[in-house]
Every structure is written in structure tokens, then in C-alpha cells.
PDB file of N, CA and C in Angstrom:
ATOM      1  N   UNK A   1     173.794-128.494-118.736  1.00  0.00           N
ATOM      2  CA  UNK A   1     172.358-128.408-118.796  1.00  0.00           C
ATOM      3  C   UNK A   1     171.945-126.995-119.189  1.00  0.00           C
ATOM      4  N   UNK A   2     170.829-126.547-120.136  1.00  0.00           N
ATOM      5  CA  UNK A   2     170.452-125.541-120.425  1.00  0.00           C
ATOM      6  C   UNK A   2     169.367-125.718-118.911  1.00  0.00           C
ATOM      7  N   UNK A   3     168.858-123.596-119.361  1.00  0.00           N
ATOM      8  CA  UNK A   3     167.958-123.266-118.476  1.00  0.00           C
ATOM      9  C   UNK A   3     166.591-124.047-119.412  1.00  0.00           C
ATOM     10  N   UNK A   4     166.221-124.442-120.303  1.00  0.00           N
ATOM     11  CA  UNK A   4     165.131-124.882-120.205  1.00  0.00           C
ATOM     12  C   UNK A   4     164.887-126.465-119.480  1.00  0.00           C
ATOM     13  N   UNK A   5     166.391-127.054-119.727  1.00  0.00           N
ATOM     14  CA  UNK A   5     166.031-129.118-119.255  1.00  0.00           C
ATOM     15  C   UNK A   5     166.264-128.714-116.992  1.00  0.00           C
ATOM     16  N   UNK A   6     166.530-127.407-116.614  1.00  0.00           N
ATOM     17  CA  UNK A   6     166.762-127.593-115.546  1.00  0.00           C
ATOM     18  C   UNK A   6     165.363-126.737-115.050  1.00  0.00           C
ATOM     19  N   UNK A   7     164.894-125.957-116.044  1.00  0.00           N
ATOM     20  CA  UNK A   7     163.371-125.809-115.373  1.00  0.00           C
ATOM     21  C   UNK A   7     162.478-126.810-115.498  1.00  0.00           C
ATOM     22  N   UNK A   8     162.600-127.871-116.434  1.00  0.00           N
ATOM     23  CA  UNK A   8     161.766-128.958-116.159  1.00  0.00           C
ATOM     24  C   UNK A   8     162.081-129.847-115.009  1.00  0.00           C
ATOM     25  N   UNK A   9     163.303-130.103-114.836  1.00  0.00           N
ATOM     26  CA  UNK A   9     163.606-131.244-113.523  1.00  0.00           C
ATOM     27  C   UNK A   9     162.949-130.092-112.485  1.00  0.00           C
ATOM     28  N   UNK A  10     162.651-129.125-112.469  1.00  0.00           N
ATOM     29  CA  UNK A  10     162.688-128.041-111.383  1.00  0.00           C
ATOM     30  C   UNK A  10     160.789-129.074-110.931  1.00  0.00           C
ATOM     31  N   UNK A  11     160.432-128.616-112.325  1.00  0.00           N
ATOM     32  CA  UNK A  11     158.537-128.901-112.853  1.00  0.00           C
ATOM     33  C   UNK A  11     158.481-130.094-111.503  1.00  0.00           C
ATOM     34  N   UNK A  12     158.997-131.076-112.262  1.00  0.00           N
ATOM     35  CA  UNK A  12     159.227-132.827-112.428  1.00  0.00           C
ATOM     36  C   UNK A  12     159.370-133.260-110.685  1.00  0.00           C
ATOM     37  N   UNK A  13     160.493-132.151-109.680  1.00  0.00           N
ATOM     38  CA  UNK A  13     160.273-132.109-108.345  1.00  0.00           C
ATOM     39  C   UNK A  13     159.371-131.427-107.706  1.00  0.00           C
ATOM     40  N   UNK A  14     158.657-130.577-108.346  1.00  0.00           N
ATOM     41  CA  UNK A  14     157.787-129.798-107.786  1.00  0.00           C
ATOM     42  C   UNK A  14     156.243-130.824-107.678  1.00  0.00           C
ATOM     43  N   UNK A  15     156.235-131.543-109.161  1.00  0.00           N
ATOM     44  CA  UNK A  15     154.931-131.963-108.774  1.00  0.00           C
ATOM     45  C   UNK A  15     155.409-133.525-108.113  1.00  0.00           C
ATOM     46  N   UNK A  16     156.308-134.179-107.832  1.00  0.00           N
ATOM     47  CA  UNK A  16     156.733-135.473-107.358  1.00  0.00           C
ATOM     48  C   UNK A  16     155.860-134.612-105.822  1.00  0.00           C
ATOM     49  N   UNK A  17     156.665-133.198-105.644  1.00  0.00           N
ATOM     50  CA  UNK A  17     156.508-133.186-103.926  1.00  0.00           C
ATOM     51  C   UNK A  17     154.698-133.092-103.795  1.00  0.00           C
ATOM     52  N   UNK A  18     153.969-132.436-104.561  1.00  0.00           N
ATOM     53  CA  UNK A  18     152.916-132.038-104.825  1.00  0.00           C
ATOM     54  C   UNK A  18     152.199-133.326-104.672  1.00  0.00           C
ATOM     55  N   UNK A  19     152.432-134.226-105.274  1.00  0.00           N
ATOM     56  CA  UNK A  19     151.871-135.874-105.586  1.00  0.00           C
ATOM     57  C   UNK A  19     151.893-136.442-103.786  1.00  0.00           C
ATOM     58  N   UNK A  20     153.334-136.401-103.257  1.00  0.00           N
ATOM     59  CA  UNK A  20     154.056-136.922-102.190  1.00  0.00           C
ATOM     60  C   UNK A  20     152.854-136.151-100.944  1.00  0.00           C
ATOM     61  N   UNK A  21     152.865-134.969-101.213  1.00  0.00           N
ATOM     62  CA  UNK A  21     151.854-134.334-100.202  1.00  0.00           C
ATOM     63  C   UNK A  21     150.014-134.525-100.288  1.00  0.00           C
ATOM     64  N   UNK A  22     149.698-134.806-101.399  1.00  0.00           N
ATOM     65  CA  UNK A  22     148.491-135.568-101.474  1.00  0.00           C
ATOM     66  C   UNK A  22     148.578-136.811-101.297  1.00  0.00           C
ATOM     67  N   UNK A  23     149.651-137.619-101.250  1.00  0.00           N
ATOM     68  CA  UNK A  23     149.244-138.749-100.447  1.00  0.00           C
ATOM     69  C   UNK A  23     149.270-138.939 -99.349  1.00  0.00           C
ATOM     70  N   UNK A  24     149.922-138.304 -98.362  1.00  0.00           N
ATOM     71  CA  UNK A  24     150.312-138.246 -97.075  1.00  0.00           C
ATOM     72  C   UNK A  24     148.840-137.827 -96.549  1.00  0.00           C
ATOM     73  N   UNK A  25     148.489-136.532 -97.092  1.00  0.00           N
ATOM     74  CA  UNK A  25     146.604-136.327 -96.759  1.00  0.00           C
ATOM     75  C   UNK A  25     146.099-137.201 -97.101  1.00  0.00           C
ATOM     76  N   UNK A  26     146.011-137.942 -98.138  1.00  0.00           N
ATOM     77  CA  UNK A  26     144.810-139.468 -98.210  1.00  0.00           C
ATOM     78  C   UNK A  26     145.089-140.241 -96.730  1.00  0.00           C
ATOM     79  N   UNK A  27     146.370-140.536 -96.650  1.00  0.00           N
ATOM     80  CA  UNK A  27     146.841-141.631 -95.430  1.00  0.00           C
ATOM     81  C   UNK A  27     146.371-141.408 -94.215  1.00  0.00           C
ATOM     82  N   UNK A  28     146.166-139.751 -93.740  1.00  0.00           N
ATOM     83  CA  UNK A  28     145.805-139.449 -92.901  1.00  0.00           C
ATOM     84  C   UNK A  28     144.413-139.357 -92.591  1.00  0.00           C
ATOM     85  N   UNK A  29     143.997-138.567 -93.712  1.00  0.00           N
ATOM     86  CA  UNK A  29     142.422-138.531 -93.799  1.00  0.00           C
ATOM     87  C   UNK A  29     141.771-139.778 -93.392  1.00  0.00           C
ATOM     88  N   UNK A  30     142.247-141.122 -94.020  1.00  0.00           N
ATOM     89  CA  UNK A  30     141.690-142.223 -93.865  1.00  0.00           C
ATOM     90  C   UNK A  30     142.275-143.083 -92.624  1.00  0.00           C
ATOM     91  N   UNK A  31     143.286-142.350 -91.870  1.00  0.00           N
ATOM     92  CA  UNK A  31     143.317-142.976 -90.478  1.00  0.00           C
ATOM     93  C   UNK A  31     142.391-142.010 -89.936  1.00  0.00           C
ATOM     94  N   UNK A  32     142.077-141.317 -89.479  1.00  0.00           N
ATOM     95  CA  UNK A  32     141.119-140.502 -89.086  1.00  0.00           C
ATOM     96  C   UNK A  32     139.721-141.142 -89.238  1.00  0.00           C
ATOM     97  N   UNK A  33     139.430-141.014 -90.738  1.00  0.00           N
ATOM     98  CA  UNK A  33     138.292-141.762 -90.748  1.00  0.00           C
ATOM     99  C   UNK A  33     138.134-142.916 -90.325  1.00  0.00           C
ATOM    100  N   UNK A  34     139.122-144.390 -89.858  1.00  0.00           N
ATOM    101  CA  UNK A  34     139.412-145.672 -89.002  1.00  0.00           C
ATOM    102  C   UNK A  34     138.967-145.182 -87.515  1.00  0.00           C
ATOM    103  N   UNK A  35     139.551-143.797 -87.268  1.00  0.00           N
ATOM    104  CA  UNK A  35     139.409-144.030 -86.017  1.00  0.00           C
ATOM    105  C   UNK A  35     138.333-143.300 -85.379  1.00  0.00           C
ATOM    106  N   UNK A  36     137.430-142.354 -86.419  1.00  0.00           N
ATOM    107  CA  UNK A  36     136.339-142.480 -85.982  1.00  0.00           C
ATOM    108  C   UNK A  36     134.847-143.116 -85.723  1.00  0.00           C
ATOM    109  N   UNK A  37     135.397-144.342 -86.798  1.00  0.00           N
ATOM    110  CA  UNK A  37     134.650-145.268 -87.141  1.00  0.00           C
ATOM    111  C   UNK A  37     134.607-146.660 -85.354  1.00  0.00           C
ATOM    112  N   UNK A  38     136.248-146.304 -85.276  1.00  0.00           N
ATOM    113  CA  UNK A  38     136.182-147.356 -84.438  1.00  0.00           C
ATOM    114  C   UNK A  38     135.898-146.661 -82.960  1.00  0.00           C
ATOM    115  N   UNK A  39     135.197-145.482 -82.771  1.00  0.00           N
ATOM    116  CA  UNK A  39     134.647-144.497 -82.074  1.00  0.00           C
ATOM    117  C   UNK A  39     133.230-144.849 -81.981  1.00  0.00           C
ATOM    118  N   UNK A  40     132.893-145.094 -83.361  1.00  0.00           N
ATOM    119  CA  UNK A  40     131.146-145.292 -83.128  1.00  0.00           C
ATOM    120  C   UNK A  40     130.919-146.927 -82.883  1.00  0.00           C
ATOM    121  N   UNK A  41     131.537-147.568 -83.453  1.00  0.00           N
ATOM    122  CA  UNK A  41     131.784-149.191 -83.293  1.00  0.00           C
ATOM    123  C   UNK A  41     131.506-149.377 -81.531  1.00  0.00           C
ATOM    124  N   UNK A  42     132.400-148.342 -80.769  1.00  0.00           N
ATOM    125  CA  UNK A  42     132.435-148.399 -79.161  1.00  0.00           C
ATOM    126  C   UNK A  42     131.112-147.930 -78.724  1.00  0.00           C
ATOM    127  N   UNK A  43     130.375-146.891 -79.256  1.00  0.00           N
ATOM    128  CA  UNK A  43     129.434-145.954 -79.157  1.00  0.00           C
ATOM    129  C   UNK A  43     128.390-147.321 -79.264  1.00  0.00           C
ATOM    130  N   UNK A  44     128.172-147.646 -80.053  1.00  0.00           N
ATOM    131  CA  UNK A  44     126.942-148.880 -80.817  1.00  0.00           C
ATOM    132  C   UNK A  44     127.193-150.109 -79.566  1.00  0.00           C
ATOM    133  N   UNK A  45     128.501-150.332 -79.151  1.00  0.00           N
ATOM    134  CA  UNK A  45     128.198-151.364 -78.379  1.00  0.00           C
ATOM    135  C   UNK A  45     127.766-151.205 -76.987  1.00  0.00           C
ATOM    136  N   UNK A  46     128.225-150.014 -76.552  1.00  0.00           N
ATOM    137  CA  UNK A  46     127.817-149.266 -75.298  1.00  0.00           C
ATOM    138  C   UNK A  46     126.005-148.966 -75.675  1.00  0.00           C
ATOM    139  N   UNK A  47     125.321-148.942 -76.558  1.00  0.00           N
ATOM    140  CA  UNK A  47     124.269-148.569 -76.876  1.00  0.00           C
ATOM    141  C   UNK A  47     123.258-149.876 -76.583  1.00  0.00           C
ATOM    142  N   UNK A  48     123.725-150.520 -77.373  1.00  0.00           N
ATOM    143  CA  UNK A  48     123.153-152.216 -77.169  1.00  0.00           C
ATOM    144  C   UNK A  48     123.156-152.646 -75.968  1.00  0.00           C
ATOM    145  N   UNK A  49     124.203-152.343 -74.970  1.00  0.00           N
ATOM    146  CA  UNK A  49     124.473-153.025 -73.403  1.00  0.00           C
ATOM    147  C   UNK A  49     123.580-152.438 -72.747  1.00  0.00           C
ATOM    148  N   UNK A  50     123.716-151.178 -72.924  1.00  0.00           N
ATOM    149  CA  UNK A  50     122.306-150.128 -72.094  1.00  0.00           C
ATOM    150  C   UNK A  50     120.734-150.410 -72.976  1.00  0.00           C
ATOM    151  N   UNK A  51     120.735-150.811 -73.652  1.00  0.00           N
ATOM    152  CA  UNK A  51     119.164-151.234 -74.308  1.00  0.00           C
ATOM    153  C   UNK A  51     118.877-152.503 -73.545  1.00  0.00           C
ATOM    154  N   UNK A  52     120.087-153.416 -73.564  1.00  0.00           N
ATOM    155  CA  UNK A  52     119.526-154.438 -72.778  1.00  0.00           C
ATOM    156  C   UNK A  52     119.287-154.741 -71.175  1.00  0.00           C
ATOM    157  N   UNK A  53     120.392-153.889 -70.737  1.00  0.00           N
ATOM    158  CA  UNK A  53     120.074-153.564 -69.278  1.00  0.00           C
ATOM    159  C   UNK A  53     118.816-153.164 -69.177  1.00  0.00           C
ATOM    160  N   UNK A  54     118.075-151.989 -69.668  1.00  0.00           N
ATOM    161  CA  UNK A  54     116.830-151.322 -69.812  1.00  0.00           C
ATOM    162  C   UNK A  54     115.762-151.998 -69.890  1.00  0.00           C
ATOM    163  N   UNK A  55     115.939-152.925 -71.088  1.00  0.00           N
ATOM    164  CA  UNK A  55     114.859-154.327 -71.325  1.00  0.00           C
ATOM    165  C   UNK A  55     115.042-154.995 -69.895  1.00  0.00           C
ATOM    166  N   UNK A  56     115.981-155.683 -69.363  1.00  0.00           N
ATOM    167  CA  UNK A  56     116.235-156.606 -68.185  1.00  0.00           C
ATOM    168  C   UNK A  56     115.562-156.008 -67.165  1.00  0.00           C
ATOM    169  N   UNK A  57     115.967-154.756 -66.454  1.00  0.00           N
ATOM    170  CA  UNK A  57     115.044-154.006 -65.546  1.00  0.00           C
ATOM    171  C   UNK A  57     113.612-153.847 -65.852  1.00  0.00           C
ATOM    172  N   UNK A  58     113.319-153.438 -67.273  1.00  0.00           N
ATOM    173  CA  UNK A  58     111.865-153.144 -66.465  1.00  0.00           C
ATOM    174  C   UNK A  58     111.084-154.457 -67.063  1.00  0.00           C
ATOM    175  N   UNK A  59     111.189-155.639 -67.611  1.00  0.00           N
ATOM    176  CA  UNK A  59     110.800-156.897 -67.608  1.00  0.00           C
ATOM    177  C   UNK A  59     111.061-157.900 -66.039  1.00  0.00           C
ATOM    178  N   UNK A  60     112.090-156.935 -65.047  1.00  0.00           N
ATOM    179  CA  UNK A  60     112.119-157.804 -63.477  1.00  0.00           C
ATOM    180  C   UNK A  60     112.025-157.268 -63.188  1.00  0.00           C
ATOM    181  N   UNK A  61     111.474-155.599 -63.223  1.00  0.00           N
ATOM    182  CA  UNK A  61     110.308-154.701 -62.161  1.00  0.00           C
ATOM    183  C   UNK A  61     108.510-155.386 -62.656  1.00  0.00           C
ATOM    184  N   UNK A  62     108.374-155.690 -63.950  1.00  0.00           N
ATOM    185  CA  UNK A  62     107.177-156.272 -64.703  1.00  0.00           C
ATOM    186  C   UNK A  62     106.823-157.385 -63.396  1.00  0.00           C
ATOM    187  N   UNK A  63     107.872-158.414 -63.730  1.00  0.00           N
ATOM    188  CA  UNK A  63     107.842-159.684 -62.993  1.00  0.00           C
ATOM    189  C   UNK A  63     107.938-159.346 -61.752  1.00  0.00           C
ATOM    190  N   UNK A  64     108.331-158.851 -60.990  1.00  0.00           N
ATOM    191  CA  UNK A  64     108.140-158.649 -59.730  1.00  0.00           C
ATOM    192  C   UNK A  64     106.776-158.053 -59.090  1.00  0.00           C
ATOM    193  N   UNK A  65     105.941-157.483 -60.130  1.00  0.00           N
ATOM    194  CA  UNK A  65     104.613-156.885 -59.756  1.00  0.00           C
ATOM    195  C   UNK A  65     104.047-157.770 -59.580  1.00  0.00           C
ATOM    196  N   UNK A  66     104.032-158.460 -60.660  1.00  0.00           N
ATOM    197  CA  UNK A  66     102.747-159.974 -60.770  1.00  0.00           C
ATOM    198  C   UNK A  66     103.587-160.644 -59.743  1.00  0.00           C
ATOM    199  N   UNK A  67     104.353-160.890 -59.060  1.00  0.00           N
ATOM    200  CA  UNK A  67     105.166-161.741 -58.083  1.00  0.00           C
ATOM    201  C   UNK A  67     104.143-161.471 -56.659  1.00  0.00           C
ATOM    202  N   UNK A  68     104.311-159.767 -56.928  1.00  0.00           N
ATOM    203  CA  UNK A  68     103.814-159.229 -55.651  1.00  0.00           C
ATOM    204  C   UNK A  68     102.337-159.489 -55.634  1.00  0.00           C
ATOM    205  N   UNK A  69     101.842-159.718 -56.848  1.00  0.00           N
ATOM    206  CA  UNK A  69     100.183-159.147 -57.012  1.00  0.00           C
ATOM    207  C   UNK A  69      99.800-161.224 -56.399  1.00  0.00           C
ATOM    208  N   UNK A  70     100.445-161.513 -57.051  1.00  0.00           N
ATOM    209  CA  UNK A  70      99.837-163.456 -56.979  1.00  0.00           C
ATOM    210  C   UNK A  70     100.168-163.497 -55.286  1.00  0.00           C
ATOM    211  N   UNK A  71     101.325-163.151 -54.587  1.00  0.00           N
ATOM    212  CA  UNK A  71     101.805-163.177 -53.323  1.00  0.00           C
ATOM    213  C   UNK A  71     100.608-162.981 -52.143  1.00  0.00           C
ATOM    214  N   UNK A  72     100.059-161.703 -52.317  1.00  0.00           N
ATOM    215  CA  UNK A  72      99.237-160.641 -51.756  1.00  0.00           C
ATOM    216  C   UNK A  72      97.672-161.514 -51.995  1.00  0.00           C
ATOM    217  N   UNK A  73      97.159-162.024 -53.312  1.00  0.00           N
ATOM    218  CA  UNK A  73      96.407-162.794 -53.681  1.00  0.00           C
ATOM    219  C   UNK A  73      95.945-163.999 -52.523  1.00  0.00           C
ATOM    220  N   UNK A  74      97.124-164.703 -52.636  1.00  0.00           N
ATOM    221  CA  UNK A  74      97.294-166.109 -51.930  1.00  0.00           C
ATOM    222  C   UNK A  74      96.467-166.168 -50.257  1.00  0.00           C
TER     223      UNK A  74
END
């Protein structure tokens, strides 16, 4: 082999590893991004449970006034 066909295989591994290491960052990047996604997914459902608890309470503190008010009435 001359020095010029063994500085190209030199090229040829350099950018294989170059290629090899930008994909390994895509793979990661985008588990990352999965798992912060499935972070807010938890966030949103914990959000909804407490909106509806919130609704439930003060619609049976509501109902319990008029409970008390018709009671007291009678």
C-alpha cells in the first residue's frame, strides 16, 4: 500500500467513526426526548385527577349549602 491509499482508509475510518458517533447522539437525544415526554404524559394526568377532585369538592360543598339552606328552611 502507498502512503496515499492508506491515508484514505485512514479518511474512510475516521468519518465511519464520526457517522457512528452522530448516531449514537440521535439515539440518545431521542430517548431522552421519550422520556421526557412520558414525564409530562404523568404530569397531564396528575393534572386532570386534581381538576376533577377540585370540580367534585366544591360542586359537594355547593350541594351541601342548598342541603343546609332547604334543611334549616323546613
Amino acid at each position: 500500500m502507498t502512503e496515499t491509499e492508506i491515508a484514505i482508509e485512514e479518511s474512510k475510518t475516521e468519518q465511519q467513526s464520526r457517522t457512528a458517533k452522530f448516531a449514537q447522539w440521535l439515539m440518545d437525544r431521542d430517548a431522552k426526548r421519550e422520556e421526557k415526554e412520558s414525564n409530562l404524559e404523568g404530569l397531564m394526568k396528575f393534572n386532570i385527577f386534581l381538576s376533577t377532585l377540585t370540580l367534585v369538592s366544591v360542586a359537594g360543598a355547593t350541594a351541601l349549602d342548598y342541603a343546609m339552606i332547604a334543611w334549616l328552611w323546613v
